[in-house]
PDB file of N, CA and C in Angstrom:
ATOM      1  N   UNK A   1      17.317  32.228  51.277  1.00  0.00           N
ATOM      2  CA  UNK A   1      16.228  33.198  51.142  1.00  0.00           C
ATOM      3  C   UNK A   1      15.673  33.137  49.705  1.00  0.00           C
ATOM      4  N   UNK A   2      14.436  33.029  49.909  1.00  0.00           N
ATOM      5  CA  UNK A   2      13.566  32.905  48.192  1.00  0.00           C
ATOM      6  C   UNK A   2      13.501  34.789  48.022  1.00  0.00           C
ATOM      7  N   UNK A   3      13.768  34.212  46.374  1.00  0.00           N
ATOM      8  CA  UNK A   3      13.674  35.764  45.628  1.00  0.00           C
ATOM      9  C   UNK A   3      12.227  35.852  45.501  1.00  0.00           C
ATOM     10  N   UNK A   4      12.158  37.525  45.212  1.00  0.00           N
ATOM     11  CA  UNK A   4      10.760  37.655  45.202  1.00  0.00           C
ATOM     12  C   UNK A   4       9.906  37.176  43.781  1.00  0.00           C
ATOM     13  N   UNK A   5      10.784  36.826  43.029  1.00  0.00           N
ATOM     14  CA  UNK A   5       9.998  36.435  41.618  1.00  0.00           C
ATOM     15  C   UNK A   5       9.255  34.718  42.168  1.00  0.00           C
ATOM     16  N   UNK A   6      10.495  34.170  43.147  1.00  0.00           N
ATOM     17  CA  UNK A   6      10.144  32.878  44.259  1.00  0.00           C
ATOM     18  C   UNK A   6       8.663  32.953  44.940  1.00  0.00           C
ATOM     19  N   UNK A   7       8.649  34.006  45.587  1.00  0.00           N
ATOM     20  CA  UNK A   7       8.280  34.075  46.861  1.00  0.00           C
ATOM     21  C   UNK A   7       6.449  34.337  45.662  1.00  0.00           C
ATOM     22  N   UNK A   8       6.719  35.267  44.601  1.00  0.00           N
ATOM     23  CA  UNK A   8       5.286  35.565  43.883  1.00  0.00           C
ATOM     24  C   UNK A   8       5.138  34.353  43.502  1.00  0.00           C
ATOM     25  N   UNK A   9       5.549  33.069  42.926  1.00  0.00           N
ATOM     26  CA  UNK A   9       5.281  32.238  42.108  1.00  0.00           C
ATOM     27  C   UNK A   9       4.701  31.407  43.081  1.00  0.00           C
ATOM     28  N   UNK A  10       5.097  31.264  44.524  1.00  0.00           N
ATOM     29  CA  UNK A  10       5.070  30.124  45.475  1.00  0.00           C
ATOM     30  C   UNK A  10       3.433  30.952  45.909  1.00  0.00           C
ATOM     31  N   UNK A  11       2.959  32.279  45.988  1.00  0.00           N
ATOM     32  CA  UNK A  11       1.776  32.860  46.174  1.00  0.00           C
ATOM     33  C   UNK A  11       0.776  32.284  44.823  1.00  0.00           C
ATOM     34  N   UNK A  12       1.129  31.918  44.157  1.00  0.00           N
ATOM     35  CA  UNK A  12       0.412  31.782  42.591  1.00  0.00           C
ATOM     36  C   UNK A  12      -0.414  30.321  43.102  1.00  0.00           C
ATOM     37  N   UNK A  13       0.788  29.503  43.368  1.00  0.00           N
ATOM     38  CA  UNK A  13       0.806  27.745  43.386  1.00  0.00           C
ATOM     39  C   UNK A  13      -0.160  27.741  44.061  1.00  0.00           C
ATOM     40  N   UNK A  14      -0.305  28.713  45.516  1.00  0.00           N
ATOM     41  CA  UNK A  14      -1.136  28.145  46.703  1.00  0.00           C
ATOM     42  C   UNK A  14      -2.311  28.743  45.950  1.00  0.00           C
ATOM     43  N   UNK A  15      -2.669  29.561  45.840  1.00  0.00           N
ATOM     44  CA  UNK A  15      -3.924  30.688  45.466  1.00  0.00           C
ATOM     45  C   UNK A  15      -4.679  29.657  44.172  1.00  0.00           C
ATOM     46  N   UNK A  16      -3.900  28.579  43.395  1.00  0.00           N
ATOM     47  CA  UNK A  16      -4.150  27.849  42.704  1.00  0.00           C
ATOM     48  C   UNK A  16      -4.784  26.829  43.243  1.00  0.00           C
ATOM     49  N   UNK A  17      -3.628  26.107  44.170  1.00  0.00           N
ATOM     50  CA  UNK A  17      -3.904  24.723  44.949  1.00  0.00           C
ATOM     51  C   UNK A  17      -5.230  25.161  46.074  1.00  0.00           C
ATOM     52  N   UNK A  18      -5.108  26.071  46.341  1.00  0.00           N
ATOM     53  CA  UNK A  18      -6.733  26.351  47.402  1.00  0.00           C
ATOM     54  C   UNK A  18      -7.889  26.304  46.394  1.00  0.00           C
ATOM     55  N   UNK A  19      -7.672  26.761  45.419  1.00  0.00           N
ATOM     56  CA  UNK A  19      -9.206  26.663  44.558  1.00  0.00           C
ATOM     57  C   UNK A  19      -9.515  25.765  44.176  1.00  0.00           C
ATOM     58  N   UNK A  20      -8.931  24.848  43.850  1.00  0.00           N
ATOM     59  CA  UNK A  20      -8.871  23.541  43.398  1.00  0.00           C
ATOM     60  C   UNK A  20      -9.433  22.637  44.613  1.00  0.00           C
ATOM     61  N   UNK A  21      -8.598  23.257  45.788  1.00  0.00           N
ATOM     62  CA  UNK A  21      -9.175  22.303  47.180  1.00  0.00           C
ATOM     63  C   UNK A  21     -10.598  23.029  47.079  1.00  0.00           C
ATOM     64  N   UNK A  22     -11.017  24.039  47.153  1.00  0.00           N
ATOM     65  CA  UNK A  22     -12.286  24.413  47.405  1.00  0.00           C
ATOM     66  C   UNK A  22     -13.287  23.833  47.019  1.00  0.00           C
ATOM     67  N   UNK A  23     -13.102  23.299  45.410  1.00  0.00           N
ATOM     68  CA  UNK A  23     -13.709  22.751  44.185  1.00  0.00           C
ATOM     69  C   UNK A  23     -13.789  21.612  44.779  1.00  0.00           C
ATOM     70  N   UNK A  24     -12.396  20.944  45.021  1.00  0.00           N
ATOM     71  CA  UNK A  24     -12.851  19.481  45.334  1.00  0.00           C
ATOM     72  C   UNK A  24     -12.424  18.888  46.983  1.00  0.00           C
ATOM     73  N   UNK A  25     -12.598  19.633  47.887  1.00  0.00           N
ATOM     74  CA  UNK A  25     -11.845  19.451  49.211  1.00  0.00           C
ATOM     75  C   UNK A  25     -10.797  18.667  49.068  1.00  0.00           C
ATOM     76  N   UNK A  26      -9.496  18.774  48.206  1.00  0.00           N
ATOM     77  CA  UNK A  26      -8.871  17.477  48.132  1.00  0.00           C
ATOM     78  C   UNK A  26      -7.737  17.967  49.646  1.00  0.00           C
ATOM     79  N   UNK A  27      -7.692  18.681  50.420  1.00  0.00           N
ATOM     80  CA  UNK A  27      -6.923  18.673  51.367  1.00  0.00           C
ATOM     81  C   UNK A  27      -7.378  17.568  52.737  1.00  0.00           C
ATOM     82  N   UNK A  28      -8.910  17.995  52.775  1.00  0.00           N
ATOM     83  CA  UNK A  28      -9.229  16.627  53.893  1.00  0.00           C
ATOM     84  C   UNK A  28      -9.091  15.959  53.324  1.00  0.00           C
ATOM     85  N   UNK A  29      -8.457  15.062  51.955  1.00  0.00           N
ATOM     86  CA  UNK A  29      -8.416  13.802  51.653  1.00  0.00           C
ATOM     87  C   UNK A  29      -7.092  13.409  51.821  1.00  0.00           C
ATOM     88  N   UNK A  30      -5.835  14.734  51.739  1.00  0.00           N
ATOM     89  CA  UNK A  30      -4.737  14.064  51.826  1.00  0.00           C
ATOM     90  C   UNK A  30      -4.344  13.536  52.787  1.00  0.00           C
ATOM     91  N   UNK A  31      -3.103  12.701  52.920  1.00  0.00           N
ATOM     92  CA  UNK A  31      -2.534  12.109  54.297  1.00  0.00           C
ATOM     93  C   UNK A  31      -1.975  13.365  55.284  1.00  0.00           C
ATOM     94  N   UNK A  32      -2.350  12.683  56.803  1.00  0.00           N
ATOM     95  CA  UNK A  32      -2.473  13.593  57.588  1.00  0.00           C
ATOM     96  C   UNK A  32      -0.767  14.261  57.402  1.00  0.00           C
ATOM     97  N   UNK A  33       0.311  13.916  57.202  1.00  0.00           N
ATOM     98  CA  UNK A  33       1.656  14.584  57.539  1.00  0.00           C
ATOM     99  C   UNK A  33       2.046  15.718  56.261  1.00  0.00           C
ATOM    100  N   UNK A  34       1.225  15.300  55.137  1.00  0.00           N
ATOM    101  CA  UNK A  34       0.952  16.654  54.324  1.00  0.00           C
ATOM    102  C   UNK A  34       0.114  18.059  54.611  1.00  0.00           C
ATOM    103  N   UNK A  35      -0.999  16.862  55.537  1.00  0.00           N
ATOM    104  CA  UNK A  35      -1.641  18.808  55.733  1.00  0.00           C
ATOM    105  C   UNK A  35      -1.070  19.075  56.712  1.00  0.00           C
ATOM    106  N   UNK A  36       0.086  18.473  57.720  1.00  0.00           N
ATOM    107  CA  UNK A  36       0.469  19.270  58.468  1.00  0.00           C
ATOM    108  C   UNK A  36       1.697  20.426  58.128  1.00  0.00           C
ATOM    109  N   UNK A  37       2.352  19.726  57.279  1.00  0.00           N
ATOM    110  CA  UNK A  37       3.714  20.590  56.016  1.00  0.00           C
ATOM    111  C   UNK A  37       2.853  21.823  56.170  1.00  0.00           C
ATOM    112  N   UNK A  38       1.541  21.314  55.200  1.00  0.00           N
ATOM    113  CA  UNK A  38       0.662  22.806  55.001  1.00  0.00           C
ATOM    114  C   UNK A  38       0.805  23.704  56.361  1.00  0.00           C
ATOM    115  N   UNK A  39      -0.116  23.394  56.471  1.00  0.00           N
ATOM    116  CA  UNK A  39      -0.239  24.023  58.138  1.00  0.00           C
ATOM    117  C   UNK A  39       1.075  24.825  58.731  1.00  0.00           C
ATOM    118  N   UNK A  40       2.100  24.041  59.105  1.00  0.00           N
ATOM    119  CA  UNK A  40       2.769  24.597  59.133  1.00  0.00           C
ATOM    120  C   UNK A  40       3.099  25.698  57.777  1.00  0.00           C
ATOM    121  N   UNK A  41       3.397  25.734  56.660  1.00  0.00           N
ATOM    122  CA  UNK A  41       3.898  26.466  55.656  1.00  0.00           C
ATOM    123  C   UNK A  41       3.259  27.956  56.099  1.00  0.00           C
ATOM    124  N   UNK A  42       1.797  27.307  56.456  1.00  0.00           N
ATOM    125  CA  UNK A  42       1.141  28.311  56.537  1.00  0.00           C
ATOM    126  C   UNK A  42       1.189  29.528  57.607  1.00  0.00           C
ATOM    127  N   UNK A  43       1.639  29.006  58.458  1.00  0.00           N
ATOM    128  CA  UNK A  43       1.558  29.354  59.891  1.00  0.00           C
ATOM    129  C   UNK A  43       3.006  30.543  59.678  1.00  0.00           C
ATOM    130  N   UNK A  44       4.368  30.039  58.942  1.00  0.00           N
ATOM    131  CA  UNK A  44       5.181  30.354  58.935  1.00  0.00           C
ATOM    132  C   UNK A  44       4.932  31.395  58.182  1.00  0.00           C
ATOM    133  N   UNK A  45       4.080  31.630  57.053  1.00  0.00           N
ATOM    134  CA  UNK A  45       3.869  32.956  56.304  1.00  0.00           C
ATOM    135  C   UNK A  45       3.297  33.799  57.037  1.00  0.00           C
ATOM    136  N   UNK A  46       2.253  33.085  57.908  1.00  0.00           N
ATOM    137  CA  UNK A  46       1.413  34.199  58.587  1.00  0.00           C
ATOM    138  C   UNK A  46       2.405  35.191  59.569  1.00  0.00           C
ATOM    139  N   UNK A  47       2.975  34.337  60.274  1.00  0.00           N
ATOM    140  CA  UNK A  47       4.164  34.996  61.275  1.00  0.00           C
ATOM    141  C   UNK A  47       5.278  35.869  60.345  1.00  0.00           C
ATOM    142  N   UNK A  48       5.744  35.606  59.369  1.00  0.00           N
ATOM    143  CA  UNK A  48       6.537  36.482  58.151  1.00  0.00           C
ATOM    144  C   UNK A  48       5.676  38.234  58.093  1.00  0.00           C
ATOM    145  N   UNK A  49       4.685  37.107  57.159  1.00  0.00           N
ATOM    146  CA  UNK A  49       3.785  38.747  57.086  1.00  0.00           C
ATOM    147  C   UNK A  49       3.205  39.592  57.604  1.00  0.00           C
TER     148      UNK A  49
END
């Protein structure tokens, strides 16, 4: 289980890494089995929260 100082820092990274994708779409550029990690990561927070 991630601590919450974890769990804020891992909210920081993404809230970072999305703006950056926004700026430069670099997510449609990555290879497809990374955006699926994402995807999933994502999916798994949504169902958490």
């Amino acid at each position: 289980m991630a601590t919450e100082k974890q769990r804020a820092a891992a909210r920081d990274n993404i809230k970072k890494a999305q703006a950056g994708a926004r700026s430069k779409r670099t997510i449609a550029n990555l290879p497809k089995s990374t955006r699926t990690a994402l995807a999933k990561q994502a999916n798994k927070v949504k169902r958490a929260g």
